[in-house]
Protein backbone atom coordinates (compact mmCIF):
# COMPACT_ATOMS: atom_id res chain seq x y z
CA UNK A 1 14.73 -10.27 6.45
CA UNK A 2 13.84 -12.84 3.87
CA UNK A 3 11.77 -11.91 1.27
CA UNK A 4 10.41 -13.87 -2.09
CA UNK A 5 8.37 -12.12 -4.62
CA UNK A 6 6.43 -13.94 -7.43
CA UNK A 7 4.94 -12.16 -10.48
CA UNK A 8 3.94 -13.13 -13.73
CA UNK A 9 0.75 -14.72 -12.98
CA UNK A 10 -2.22 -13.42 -15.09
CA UNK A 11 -5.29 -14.40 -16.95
CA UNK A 12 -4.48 -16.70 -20.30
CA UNK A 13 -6.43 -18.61 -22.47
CA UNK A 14 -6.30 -22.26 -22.86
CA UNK A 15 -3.62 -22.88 -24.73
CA UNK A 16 -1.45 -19.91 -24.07
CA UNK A 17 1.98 -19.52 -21.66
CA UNK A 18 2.68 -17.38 -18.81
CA UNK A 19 6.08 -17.04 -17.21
CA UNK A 20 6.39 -16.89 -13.60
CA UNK A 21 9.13 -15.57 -12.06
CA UNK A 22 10.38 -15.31 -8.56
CA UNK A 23 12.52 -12.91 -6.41
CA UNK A 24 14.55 -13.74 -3.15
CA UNK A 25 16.08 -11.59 -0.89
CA UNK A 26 17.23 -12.13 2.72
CA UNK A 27 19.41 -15.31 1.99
CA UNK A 28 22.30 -17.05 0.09
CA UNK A 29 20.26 -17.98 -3.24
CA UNK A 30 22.57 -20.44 -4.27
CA UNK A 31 22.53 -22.47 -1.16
CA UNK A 32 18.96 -23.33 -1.66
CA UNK A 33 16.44 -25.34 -3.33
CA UNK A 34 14.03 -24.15 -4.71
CA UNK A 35 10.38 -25.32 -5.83
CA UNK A 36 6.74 -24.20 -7.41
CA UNK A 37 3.91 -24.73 -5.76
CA UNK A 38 0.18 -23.85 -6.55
CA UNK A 39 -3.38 -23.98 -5.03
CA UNK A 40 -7.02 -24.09 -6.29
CA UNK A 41 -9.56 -22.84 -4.13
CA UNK A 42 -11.21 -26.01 -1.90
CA UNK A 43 -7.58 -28.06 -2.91
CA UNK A 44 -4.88 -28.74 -0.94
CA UNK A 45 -1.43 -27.30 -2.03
CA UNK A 46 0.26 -29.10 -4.60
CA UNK A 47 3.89 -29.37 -5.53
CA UNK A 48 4.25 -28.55 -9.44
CA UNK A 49 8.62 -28.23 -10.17
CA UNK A 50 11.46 -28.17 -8.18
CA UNK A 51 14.87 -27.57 -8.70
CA UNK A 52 18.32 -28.50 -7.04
CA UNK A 53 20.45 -25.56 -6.23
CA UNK A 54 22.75 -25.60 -9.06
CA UNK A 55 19.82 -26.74 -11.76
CA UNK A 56 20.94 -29.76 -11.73
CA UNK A 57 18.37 -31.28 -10.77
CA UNK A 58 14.83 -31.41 -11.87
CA UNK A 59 10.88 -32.54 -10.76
CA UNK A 60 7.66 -32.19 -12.33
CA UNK A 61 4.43 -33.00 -11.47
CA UNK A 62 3.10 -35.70 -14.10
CA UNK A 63 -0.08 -33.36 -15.15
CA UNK A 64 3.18 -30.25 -16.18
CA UNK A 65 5.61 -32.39 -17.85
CA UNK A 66 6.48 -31.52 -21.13
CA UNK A 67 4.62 -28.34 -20.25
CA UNK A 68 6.18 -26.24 -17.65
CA UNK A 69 10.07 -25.65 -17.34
CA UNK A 70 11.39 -24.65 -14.45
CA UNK A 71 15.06 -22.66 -14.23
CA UNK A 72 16.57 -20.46 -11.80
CA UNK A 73 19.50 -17.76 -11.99
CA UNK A 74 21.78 -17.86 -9.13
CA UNK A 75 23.86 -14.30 -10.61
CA UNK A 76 20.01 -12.74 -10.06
CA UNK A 77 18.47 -14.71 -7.03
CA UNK A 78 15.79 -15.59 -9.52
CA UNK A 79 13.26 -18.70 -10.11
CA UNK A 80 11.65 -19.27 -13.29
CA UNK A 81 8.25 -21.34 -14.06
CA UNK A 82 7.76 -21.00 -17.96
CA UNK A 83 4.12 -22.21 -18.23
CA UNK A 84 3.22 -23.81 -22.04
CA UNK A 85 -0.15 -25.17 -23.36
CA UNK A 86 -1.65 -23.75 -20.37
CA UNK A 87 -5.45 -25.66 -19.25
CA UNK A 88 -8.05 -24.69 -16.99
CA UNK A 89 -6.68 -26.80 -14.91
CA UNK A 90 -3.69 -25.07 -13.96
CA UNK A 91 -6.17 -22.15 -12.82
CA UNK A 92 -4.73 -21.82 -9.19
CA UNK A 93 -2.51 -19.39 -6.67
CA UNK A 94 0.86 -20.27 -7.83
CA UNK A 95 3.47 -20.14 -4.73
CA UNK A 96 7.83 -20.29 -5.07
CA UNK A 97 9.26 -21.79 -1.86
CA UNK A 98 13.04 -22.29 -0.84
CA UNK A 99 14.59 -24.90 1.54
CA UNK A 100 18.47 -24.49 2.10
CA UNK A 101 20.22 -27.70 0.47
CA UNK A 102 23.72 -27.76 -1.00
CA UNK A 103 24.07 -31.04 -1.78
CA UNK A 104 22.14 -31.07 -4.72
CA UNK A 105 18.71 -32.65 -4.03
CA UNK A 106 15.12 -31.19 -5.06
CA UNK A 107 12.51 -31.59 -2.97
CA UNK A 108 8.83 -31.93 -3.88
CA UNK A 109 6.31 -32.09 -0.49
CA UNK A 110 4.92 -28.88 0.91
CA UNK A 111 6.40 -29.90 4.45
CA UNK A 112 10.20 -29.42 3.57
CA UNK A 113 9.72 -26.06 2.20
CA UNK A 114 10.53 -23.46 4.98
CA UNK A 115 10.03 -19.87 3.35
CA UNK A 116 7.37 -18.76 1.22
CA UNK A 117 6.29 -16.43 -1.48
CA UNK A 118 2.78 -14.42 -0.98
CA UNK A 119 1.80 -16.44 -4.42
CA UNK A 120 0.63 -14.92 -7.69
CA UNK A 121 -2.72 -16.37 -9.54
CA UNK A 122 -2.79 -17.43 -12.66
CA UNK A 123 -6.72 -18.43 -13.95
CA UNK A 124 -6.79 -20.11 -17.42
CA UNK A 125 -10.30 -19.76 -19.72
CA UNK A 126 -11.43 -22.34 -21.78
């Protein structure tokens, strides 16, 4: 059965970091991409970072970079989201996904993502 966990969502202030990290179980880790997702209430769900399956390669939304950092460690079946300068903005459920790639691509729409975390919320105050 496959299985992905986030934690490490929370309430900040603005201006303060939060890392997210998520858990897989159920499947080969390293022969997947992997991505962070999140959603405001009313807002469709928007892609945030993605990563190849070797951390290769790397996306960010424009409204992260320089911000957030994503990483992943294939030894742990673990995704990272280190969240920096955190805004109100970034108040949302924030979701990992996984789509199996081994040829090193990342992929960024909602659509080509075919498991799914539960999510964990992160709200940041002004």
């Amino acid at each position: 059965q496959v299985e992905m966990v986030e934690s490490g969502g929370g309430l900040v202030q603005a201006g303060g970091s939060l890392r997210l990290s998520c858990t897989a179980s159920g499947l080969t880790f390293d022969e997947y991409a992997m991505g962070w997702f999140r959603q405001a209430p009313g807002k469709k769900r928007e892609g945030v970072a993605s990563i190849s399956w070797n951390g290769g390669a790397t996306y960010y939304e424009d409204s992260v970079k320089g911000r957030f950092t994503i990483s992943r460690d294939n030894a742990k079946n673990t995704l990272y989201l280190q969240m920096n300068s955190l805004k109100p903005e970034d108040t949302a459920m924030y979701y990992c996904a996984a789509v199996r790639d081994t040829v090193g691509f990342y992929f960024t729409e909602v659509d080509e993502y075919k498991v799914w975390g539960q999510g964990t919320q992160v709200t940041v105050s002004s």
